[in-house]
Protein backbone atom coordinates (compact mmCIF):
# COMPACT_ATOMS: atom_id res chain seq x y z
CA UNK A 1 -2.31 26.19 18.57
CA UNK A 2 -3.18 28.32 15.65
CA UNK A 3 -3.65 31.88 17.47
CA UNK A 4 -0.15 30.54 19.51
CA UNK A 5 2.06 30.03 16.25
CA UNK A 6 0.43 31.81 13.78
CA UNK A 7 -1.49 30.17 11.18
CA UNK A 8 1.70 29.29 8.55
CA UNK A 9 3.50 27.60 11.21
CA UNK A 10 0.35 25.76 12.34
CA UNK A 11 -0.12 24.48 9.42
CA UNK A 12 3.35 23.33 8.71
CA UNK A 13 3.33 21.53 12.41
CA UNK A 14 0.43 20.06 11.59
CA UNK A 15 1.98 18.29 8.22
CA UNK A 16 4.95 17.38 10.15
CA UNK A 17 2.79 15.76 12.54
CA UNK A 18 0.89 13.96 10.07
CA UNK A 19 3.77 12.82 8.30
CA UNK A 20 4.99 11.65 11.81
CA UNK A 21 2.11 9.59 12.30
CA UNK A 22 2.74 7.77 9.15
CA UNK A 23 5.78 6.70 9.55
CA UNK A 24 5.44 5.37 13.31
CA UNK A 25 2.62 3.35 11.79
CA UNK A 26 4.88 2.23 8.63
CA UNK A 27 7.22 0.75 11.82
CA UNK A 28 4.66 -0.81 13.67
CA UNK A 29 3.50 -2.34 10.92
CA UNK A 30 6.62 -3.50 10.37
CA UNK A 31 7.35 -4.71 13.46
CA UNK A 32 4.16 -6.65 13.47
CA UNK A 33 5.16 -8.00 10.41
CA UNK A 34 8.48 -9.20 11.56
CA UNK A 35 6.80 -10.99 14.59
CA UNK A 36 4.52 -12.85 12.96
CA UNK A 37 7.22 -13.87 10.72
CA UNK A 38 9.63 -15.30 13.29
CA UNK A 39 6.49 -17.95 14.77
CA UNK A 40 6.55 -19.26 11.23
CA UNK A 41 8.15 -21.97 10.05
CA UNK A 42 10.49 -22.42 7.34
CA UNK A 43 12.48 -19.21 6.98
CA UNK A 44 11.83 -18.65 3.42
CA UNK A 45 7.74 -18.24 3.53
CA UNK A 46 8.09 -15.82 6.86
CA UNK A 47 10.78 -13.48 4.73
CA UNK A 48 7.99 -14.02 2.15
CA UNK A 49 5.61 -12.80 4.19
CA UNK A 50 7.71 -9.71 5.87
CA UNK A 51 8.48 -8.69 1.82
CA UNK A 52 5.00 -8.63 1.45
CA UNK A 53 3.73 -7.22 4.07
CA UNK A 54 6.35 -4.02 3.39
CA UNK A 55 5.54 -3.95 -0.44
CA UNK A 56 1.72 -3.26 0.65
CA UNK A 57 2.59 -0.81 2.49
């Protein structure tokens, strides 16, 4: 990719990429988070545990 773009752009598509990859694993995370949440019982301690979960993040 580097000889392809030249090495500026490569580098910038390579921090774009990276700072794809975080976010899609912020929303998985996320997502996980919210799952878990909803097969616990009472409301309160799984939106405890979703606020938590996103804080650590």
């Amino acid at each position: 990719m580097n000889k392809q773009l030249g090495e500026p752009w490569a580098s910038e598509v390579e921090r774009c990429r990276d700072e794809l990859v975080e976010v899609a694993r912020f929303g998985l995370e996320l997502l996980l988070a919210e799952r878990r949440a909803r097969r616990e019982r009472p409301a309160k301690e799984a939106k405890k545990r979703v606020v938590a979960t996103v804080r650590a993040l």
